[in-house]
N, C-alpha and C. Protein backbone atom coordinates (compact mmCIF):
# COMPACT_ATOMS: atom_id res chain seq x y z
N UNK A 1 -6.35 -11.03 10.29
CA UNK A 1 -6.68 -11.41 8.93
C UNK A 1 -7.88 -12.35 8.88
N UNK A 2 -8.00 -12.85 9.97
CA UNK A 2 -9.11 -14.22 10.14
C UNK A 2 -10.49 -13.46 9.95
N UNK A 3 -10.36 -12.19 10.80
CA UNK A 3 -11.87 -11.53 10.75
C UNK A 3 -11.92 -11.14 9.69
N UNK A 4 -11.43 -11.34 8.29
CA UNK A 4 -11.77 -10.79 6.92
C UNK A 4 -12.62 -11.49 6.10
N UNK A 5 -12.16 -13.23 6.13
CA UNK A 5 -12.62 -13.98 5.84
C UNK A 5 -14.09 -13.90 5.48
N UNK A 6 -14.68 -14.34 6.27
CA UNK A 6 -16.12 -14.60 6.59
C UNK A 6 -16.85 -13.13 5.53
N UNK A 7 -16.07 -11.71 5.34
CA UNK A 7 -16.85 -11.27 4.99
C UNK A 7 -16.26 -10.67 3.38
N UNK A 8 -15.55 -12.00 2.85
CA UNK A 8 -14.84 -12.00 1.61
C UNK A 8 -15.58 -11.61 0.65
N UNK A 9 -16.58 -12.56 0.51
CA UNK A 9 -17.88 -13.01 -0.61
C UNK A 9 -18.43 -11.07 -1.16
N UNK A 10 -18.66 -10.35 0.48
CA UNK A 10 -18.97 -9.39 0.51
C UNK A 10 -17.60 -8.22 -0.14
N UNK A 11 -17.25 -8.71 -0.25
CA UNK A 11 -15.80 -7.48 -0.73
C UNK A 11 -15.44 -7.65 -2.17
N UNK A 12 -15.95 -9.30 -2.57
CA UNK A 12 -15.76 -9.44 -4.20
C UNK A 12 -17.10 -8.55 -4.84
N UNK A 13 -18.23 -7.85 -3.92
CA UNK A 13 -19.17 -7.86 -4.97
C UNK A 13 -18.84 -6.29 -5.27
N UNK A 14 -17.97 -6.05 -3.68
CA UNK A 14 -18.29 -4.33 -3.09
C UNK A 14 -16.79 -4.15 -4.60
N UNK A 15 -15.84 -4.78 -4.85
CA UNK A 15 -15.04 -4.81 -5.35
C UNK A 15 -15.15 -4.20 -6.49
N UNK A 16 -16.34 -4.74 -7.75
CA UNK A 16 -16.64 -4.96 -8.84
C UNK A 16 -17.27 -3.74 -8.88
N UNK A 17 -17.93 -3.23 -7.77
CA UNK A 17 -18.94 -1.64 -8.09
C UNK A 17 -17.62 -0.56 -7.83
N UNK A 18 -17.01 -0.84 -6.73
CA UNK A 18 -15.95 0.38 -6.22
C UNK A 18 -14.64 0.24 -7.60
N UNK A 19 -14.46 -0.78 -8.51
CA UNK A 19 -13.50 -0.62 -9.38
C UNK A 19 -14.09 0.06 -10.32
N UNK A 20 -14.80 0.41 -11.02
CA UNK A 20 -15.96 1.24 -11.77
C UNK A 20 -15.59 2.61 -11.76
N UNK A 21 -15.12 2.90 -10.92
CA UNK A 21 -15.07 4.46 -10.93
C UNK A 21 -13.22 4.51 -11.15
N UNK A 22 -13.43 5.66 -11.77
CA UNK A 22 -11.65 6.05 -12.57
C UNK A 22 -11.26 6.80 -11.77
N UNK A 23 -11.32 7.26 -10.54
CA UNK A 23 -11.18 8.26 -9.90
C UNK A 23 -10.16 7.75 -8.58
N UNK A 24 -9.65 8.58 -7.71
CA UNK A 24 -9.06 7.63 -6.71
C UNK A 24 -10.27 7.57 -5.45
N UNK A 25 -10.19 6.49 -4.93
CA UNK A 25 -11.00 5.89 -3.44
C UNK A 25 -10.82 6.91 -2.37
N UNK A 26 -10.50 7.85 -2.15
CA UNK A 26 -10.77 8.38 -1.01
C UNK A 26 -10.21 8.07 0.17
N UNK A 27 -8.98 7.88 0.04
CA UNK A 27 -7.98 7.51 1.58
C UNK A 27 -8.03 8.68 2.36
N UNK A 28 -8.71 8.53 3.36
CA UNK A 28 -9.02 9.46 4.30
C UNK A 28 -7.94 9.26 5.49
N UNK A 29 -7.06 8.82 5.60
CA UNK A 29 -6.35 8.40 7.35
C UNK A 29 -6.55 9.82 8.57
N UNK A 30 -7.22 9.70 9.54
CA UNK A 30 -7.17 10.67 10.39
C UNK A 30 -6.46 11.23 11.16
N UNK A 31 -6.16 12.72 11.38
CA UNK A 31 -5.17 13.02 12.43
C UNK A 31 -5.35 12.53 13.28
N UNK A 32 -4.25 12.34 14.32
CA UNK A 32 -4.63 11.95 15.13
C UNK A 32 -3.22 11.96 16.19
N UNK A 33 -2.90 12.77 17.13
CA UNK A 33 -1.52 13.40 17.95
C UNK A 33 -1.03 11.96 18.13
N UNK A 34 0.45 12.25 18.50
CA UNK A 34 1.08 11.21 18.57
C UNK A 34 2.17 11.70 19.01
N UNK A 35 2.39 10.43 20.14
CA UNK A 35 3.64 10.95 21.18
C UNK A 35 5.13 11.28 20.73
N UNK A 36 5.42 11.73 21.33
CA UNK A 36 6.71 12.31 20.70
C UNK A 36 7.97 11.52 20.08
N UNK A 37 7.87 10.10 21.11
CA UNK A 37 8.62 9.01 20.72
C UNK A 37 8.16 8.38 19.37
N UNK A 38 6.64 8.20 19.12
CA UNK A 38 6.39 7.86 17.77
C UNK A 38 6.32 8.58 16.92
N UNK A 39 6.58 9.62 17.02
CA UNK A 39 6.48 10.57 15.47
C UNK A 39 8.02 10.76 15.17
N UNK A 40 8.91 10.78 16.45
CA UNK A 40 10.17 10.68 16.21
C UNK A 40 10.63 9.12 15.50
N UNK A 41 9.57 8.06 15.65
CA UNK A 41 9.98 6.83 14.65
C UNK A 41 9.83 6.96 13.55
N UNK A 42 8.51 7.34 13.39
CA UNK A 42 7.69 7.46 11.91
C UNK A 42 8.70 8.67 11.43
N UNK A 43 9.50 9.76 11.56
CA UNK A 43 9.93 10.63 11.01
C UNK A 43 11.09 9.84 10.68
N UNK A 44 12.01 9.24 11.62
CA UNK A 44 13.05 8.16 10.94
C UNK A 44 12.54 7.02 9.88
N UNK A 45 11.41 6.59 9.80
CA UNK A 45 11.27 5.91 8.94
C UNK A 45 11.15 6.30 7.69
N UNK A 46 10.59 7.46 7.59
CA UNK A 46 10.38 7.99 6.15
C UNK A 46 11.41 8.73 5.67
N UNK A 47 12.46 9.06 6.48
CA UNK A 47 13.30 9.87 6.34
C UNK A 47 14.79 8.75 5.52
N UNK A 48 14.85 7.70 5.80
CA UNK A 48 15.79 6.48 5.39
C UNK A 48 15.75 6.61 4.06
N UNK A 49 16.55 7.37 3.10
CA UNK A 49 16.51 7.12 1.55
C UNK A 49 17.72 6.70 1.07
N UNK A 50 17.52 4.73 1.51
CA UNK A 50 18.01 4.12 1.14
C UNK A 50 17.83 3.08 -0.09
N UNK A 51 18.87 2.90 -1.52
CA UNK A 51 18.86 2.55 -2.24
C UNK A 51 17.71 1.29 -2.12
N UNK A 52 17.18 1.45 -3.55
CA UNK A 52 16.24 0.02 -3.86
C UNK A 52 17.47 -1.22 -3.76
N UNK A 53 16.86 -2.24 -2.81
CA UNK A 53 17.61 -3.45 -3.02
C UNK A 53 17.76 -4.39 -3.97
N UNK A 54 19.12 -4.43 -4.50
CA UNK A 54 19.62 -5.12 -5.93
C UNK A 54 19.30 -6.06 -5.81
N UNK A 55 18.65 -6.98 -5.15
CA UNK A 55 18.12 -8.61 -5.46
C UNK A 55 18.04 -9.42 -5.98
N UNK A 56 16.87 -8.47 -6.98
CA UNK A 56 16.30 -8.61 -7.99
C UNK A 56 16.88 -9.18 -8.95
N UNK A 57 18.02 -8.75 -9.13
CA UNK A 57 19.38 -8.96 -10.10
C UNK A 57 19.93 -10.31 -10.13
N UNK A 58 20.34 -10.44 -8.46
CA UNK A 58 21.00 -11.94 -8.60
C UNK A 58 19.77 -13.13 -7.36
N UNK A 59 18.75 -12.88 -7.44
CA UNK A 59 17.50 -13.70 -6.43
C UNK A 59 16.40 -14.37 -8.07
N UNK A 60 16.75 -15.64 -8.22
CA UNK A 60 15.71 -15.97 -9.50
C UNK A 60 14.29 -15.92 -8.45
N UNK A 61 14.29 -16.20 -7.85
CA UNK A 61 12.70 -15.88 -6.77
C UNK A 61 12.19 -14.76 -7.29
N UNK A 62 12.71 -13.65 -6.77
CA UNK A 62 12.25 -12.40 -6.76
C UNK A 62 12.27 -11.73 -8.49
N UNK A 63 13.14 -12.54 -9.29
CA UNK A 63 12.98 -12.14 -10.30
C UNK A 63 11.64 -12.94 -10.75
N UNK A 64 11.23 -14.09 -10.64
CA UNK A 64 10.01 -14.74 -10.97
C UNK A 64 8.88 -14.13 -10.72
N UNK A 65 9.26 -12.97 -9.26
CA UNK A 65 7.65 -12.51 -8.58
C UNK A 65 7.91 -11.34 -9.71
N UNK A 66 8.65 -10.69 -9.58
CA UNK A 66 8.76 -9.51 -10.48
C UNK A 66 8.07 -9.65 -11.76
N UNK A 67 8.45 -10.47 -12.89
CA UNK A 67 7.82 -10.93 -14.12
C UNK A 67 6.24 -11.45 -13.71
N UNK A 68 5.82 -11.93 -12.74
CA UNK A 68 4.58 -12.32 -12.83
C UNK A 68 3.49 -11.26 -12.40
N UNK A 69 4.05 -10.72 -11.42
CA UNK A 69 3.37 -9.27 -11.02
C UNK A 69 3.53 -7.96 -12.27
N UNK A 70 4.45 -8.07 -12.67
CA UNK A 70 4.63 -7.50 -14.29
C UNK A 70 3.62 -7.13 -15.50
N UNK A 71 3.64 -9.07 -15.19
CA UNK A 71 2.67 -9.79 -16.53
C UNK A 71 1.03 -8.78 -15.69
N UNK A 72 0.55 -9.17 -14.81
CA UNK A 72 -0.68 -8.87 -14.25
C UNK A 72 -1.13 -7.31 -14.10
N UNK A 73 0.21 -6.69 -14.20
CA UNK A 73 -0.16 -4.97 -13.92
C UNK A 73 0.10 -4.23 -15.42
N UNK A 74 0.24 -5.39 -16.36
CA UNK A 74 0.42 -4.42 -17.95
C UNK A 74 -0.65 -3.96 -18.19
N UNK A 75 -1.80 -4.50 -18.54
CA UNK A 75 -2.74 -3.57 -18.47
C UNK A 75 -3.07 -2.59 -18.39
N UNK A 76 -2.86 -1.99 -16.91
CA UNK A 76 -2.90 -0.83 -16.12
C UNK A 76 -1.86 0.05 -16.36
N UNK A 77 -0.67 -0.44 -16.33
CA UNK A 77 0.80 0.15 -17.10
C UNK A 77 1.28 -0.73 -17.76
N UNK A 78 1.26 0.33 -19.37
CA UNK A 78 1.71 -0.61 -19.78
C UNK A 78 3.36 -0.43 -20.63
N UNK A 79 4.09 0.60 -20.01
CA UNK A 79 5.31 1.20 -20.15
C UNK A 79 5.69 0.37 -19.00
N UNK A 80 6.60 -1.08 -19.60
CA UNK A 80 7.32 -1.99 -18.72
C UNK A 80 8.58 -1.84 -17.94
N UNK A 81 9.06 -0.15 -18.30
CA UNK A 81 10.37 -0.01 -17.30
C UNK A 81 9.94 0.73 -16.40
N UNK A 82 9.03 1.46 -16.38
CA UNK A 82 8.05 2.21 -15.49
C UNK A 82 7.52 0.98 -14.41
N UNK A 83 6.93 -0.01 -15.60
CA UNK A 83 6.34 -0.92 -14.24
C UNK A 83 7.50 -1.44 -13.61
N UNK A 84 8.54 -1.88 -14.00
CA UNK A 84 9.13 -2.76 -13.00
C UNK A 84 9.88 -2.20 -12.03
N UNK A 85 9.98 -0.42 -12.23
CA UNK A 85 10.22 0.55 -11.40
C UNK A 85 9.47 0.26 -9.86
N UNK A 86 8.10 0.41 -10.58
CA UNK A 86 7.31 0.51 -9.35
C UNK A 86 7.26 -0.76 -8.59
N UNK A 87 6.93 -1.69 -9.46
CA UNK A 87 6.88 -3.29 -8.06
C UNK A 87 8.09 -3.18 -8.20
N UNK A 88 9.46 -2.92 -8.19
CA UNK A 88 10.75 -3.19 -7.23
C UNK A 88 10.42 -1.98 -5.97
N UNK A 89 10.04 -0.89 -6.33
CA UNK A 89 9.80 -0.07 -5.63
C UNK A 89 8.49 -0.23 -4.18
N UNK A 90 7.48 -0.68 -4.66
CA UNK A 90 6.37 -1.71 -3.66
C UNK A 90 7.09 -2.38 -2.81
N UNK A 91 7.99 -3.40 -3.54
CA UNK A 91 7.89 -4.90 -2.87
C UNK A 91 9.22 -4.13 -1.75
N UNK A 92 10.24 -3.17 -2.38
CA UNK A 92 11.34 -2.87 -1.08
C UNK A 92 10.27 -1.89 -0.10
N UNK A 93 9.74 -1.33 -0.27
CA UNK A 93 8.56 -0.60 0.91
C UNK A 93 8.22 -1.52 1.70
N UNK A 94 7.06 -2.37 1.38
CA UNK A 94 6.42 -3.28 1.79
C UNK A 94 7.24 -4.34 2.66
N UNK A 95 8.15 -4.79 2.20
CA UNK A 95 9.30 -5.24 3.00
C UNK A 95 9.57 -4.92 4.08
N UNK A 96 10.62 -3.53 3.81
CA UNK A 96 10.93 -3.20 4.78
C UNK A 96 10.43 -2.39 5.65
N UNK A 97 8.99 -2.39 6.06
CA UNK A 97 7.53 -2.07 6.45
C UNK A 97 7.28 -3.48 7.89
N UNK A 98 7.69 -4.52 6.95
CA UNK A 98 6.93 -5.72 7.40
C UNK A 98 5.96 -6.45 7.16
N UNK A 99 5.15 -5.87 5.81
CA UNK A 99 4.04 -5.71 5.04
C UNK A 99 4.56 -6.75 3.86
N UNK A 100 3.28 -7.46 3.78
CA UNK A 100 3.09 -8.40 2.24
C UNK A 100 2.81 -7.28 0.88
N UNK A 101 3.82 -7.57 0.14
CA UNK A 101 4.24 -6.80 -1.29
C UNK A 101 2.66 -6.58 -1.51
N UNK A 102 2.09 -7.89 -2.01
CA UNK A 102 0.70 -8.48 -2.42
C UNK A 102 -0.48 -7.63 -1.88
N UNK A 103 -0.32 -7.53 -0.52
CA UNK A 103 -1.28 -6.49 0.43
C UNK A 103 -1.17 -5.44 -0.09
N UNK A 104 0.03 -4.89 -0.38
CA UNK A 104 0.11 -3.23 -0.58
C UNK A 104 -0.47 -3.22 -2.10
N UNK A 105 0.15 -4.09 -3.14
CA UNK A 105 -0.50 -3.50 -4.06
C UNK A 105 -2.39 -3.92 -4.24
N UNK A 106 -2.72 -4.72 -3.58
CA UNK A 106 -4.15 -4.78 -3.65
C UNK A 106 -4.86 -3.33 -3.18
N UNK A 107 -4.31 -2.14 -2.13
CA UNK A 107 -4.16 -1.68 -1.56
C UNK A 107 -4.21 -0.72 -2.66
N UNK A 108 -2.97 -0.67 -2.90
CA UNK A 108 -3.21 0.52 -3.85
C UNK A 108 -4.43 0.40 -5.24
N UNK A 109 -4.19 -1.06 -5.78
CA UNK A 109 -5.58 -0.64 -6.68
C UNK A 109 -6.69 -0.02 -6.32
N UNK A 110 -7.32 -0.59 -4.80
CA UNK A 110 -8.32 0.43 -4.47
C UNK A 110 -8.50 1.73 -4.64
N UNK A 111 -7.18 2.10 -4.06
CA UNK A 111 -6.55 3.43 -3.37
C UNK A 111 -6.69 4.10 -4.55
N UNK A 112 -6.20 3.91 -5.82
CA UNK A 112 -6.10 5.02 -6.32
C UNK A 112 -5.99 4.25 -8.44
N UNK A 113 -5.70 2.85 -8.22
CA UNK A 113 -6.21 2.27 -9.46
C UNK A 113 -4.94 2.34 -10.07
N UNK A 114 -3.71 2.15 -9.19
CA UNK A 114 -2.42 2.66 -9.67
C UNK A 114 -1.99 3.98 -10.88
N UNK A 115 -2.93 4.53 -10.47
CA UNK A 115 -2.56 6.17 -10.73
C UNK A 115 -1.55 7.26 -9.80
N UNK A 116 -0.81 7.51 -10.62
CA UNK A 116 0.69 8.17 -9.51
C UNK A 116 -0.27 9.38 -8.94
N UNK A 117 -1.10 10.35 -10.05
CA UNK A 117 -1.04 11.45 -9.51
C UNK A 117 -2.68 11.64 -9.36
N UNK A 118 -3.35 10.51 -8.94
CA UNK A 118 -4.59 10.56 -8.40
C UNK A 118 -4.38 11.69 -6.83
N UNK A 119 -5.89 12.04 -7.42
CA UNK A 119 -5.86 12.86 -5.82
C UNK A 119 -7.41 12.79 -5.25
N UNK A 120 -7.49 12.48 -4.48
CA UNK A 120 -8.89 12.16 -3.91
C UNK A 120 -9.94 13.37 -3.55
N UNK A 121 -11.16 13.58 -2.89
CA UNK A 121 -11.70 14.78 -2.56
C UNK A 121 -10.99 15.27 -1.26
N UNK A 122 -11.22 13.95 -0.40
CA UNK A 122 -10.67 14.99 0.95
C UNK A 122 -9.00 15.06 1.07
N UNK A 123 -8.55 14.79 -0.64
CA UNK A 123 -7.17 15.71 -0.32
C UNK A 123 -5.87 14.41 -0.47
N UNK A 124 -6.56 13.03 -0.39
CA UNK A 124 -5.35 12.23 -0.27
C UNK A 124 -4.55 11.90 -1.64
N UNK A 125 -3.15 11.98 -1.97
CA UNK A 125 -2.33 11.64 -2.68
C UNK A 125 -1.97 10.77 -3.01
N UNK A 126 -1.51 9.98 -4.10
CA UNK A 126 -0.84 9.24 -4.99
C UNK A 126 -1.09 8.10 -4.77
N UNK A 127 -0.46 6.92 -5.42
CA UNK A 127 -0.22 5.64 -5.36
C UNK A 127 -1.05 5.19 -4.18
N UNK A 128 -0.89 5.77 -2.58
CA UNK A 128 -1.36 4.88 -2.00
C UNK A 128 -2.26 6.11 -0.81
N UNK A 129 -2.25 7.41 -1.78
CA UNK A 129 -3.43 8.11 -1.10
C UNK A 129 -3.37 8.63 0.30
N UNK A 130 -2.34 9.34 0.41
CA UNK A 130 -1.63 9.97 1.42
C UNK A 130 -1.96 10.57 1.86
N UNK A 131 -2.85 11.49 3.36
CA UNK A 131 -3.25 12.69 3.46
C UNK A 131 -1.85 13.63 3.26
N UNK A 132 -1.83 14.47 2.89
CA UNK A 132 -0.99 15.80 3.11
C UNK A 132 -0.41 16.24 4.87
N UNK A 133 -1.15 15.97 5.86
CA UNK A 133 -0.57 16.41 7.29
C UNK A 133 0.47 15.47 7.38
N UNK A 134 0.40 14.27 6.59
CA UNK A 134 1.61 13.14 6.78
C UNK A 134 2.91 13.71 6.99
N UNK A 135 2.91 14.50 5.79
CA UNK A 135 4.11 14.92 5.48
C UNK A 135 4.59 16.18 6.18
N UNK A 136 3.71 16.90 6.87
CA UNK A 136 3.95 18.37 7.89
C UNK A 136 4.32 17.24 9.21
N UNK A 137 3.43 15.90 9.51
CA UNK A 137 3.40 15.38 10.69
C UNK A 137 5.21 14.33 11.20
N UNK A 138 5.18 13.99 10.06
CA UNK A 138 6.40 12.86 10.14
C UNK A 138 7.55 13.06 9.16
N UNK A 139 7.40 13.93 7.59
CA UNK A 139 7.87 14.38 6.99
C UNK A 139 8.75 15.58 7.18
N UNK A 140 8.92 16.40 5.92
CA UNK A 140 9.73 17.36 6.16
C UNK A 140 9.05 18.74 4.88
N UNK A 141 9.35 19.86 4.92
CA UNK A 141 9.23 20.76 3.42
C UNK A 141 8.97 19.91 2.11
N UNK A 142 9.95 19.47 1.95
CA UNK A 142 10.19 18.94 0.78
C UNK A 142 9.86 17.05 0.37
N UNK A 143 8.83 17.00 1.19
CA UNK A 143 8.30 15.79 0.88
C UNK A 143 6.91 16.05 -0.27
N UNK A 144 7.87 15.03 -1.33
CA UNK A 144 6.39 14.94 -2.19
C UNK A 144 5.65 14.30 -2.31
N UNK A 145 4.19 13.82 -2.20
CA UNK A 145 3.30 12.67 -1.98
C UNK A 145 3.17 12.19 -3.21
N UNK A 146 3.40 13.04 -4.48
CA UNK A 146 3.56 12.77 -5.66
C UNK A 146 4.70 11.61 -6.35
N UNK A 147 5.75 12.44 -5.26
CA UNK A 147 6.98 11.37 -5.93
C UNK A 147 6.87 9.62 -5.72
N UNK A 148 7.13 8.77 -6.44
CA UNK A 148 6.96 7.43 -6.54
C UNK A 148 7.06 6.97 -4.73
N UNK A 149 8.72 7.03 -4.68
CA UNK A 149 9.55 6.12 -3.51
C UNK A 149 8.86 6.75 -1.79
N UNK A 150 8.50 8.45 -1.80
CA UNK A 150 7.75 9.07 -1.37
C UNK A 150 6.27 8.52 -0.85
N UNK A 151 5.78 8.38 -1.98
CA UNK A 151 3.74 8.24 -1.66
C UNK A 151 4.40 6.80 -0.88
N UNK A 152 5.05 5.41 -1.53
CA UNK A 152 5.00 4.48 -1.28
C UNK A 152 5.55 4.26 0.48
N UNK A 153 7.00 5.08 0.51
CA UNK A 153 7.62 4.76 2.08
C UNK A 153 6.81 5.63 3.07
N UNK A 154 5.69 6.82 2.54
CA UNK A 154 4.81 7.17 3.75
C UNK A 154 3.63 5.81 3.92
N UNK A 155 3.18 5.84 2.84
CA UNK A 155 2.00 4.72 2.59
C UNK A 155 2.34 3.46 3.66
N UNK A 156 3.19 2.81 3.25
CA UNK A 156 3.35 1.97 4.25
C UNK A 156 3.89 1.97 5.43
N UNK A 157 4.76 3.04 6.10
CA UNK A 157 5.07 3.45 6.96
C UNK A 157 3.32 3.96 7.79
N UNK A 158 2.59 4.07 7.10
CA UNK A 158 1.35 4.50 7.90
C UNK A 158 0.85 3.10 8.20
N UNK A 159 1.02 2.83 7.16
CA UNK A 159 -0.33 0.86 7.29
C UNK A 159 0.45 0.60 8.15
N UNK A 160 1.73 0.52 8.54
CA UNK A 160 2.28 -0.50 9.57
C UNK A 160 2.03 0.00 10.94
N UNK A 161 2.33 1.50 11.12
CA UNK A 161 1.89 2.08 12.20
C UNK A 161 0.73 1.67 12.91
N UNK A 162 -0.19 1.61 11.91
CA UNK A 162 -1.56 1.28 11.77
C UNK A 162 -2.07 -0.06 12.99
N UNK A 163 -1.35 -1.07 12.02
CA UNK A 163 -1.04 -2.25 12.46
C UNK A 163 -0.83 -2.29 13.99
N UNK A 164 0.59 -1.39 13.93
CA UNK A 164 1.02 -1.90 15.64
C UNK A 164 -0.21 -1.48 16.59
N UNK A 165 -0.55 -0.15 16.23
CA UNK A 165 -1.83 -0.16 16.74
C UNK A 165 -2.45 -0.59 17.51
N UNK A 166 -3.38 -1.57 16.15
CA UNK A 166 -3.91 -2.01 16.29
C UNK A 166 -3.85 -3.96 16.59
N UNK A 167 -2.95 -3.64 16.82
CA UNK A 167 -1.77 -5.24 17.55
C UNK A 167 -1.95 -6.36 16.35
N UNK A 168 -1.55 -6.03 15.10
CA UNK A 168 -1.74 -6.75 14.16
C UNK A 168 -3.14 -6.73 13.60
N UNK A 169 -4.35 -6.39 14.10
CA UNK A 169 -5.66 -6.77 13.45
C UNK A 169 -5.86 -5.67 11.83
N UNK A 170 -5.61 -6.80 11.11
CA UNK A 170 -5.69 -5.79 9.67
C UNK A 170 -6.86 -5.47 9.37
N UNK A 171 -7.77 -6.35 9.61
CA UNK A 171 -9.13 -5.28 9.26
C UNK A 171 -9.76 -3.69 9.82
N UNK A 172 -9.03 -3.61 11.30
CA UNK A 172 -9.02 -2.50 11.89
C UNK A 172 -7.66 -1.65 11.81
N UNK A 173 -6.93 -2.21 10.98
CA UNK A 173 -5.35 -0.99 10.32
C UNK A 173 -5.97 -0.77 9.22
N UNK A 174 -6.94 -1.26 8.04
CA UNK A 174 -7.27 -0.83 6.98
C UNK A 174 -8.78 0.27 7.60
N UNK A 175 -9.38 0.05 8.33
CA UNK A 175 -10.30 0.97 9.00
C UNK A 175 -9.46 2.18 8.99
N UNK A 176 -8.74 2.03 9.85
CA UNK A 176 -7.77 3.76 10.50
C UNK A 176 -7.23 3.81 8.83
N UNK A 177 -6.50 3.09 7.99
CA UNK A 177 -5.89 3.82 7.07
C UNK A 177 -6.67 4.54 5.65
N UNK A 178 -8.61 4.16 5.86
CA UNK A 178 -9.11 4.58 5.00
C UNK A 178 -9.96 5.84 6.14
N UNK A 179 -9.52 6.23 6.96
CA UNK A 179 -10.64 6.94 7.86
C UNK A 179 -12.04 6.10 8.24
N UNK A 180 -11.74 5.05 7.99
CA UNK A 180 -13.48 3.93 8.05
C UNK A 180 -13.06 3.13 8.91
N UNK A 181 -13.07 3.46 10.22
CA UNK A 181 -12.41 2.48 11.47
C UNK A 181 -13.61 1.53 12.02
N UNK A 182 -14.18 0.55 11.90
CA UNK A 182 -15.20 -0.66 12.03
C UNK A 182 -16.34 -0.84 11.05
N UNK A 183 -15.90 -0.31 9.79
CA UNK A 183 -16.80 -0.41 9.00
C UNK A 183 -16.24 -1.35 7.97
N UNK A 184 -17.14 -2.37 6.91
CA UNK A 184 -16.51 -3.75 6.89
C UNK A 184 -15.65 -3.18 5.31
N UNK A 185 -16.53 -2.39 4.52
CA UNK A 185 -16.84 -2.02 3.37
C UNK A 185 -14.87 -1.99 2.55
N UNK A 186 -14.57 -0.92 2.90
CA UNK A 186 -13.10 -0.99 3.42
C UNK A 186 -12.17 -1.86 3.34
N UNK A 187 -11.99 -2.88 4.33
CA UNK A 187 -11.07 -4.10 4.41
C UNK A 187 -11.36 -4.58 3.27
N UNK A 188 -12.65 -5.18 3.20
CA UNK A 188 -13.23 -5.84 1.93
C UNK A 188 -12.61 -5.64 0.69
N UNK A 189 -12.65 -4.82 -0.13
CA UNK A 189 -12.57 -4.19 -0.84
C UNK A 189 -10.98 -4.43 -1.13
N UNK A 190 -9.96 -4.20 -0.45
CA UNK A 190 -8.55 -4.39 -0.14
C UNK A 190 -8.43 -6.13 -0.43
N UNK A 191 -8.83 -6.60 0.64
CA UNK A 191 -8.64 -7.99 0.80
C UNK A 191 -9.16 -8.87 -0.50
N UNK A 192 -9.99 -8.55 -1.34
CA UNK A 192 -10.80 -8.89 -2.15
C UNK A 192 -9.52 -8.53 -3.43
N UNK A 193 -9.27 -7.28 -3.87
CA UNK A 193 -8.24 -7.26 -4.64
C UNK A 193 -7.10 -8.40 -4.54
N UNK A 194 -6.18 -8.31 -2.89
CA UNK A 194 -5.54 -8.56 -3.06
C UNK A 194 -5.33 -10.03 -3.37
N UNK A 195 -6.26 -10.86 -3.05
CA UNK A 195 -6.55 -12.26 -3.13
C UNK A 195 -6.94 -12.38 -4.40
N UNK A 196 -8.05 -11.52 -5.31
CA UNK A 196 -8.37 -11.92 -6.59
C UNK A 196 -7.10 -11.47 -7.05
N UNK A 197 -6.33 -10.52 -7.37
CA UNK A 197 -5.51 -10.19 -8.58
C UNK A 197 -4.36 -10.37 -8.11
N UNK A 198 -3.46 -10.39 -6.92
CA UNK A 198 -1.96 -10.13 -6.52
C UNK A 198 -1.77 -11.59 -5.63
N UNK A 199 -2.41 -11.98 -5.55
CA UNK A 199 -1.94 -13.32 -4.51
C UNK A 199 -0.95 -14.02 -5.14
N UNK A 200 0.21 -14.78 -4.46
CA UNK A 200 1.19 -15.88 -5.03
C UNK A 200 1.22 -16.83 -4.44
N UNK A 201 1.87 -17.83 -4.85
CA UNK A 201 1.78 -19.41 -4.52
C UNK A 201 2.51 -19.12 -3.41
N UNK A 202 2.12 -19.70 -2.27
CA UNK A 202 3.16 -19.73 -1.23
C UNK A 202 4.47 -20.61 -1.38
N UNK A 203 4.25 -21.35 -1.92
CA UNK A 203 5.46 -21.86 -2.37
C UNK A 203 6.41 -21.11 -2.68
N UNK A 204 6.34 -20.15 -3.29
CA UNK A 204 7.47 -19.61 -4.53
C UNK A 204 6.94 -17.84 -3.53
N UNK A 205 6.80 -17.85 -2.36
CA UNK A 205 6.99 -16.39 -1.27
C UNK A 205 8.45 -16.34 -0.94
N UNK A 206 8.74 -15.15 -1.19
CA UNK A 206 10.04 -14.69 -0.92
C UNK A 206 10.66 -14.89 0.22
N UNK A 207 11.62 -14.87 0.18
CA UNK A 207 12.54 -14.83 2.05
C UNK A 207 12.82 -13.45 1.99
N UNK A 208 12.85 -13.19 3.18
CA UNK A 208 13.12 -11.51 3.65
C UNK A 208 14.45 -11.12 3.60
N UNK A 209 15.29 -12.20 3.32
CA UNK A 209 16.53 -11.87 3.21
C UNK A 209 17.25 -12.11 1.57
């Protein structure tokens, strides 16, 4: 995360031209073979369709992030049972990923401007801009990149992959997850969202439990 820094300034400007366009960003992630033991993870991971966690319900924390991330994404949606669909739906991905809620949705504004059924040129899907082999690769028939809980548990099931990777270095997991592997343009752009529009007080950051 440290190597992002320094080239922040550069991601607020790349930010302001790349939000301009109504279209989705172009999540390119590349094939790329994978041993048998990890595709047999990544296929258990996406395969887990386990209930959204009730928390929300009795956690005033998580109900606070909920309403404030709420308040900030009306705009963009502005059908409020829809939204709070989706950030309960984010923040249990992202979670249970290992992933900051905050990251993913900066992530997706790029990605696709929180449009469900954006589709990019070279083919990537939804919310968080999925290639299609995802779902032949780690998926099954009947995976839809379309469906909400779907785009989101491949989406981050890839960024994290990504990650281990790349031994934690997020500027080079957002490289591999846009197909732009050492190019700065990319991270920027992500990091820049997620700090201008989704960041929270650390104070008031959730416990994982």
């Amino acid at each position: 995360m440290k190597a992002l820094r320094p080239l922040l300034l550069q991601g607020f400007l790349a930010l302001t031209a790349g939000m301009s366009s109504a279209g989705a960003q172009a999540g390119n992630q590349q094939y790329e073979p994978l041993a048998a033991s990890v595709q047999a993870a990544l296929h258990a991971a996406v395969a887990d369709q386990a209930p959204l966690d009730p928390s929300f319900q009795r956690s005033p924390e998580r109900a606070r992030w909920l309403a404030e991330m709420s308040q900030r994404l009306a705009r963009r949606i502005p059908d409020e049972a829809y939204r709070s669909e989706l950030l309960r739906a984010v923040h249990y991905e992202a979670t249970r990923a290992g992933l900051d809620p905050q990251l993913v949705l900066g992530l997706i504004q790029v990605e696709s401007g929180f449009k469900k059924y954006a589709l990019s040129t070279a083919g990537a899907r939804g919310y968080m801009q999925v290639m299609p082999f995802w779902a032949k690769l780690i998926g099954n028939e009947e995976s839809n990149l379309f469906h909400m809980r779907t785009n989101l548990r491949f989406g981050c099931t890839i960024l994290r992959h990504y990650l281990d990777i790349e031994k934690g270095d997020l500027f080079r997991a957002l490289g591999r997850y846009n197909g732009s592997l050492g190019k700065a343009e990319y991270p920027n752009l992500v990091r820049a969202a997620w700090e201008r529009n989704w960041s929270y007080p650390a104070n008031l950051r959730l416990a994982q439990n």
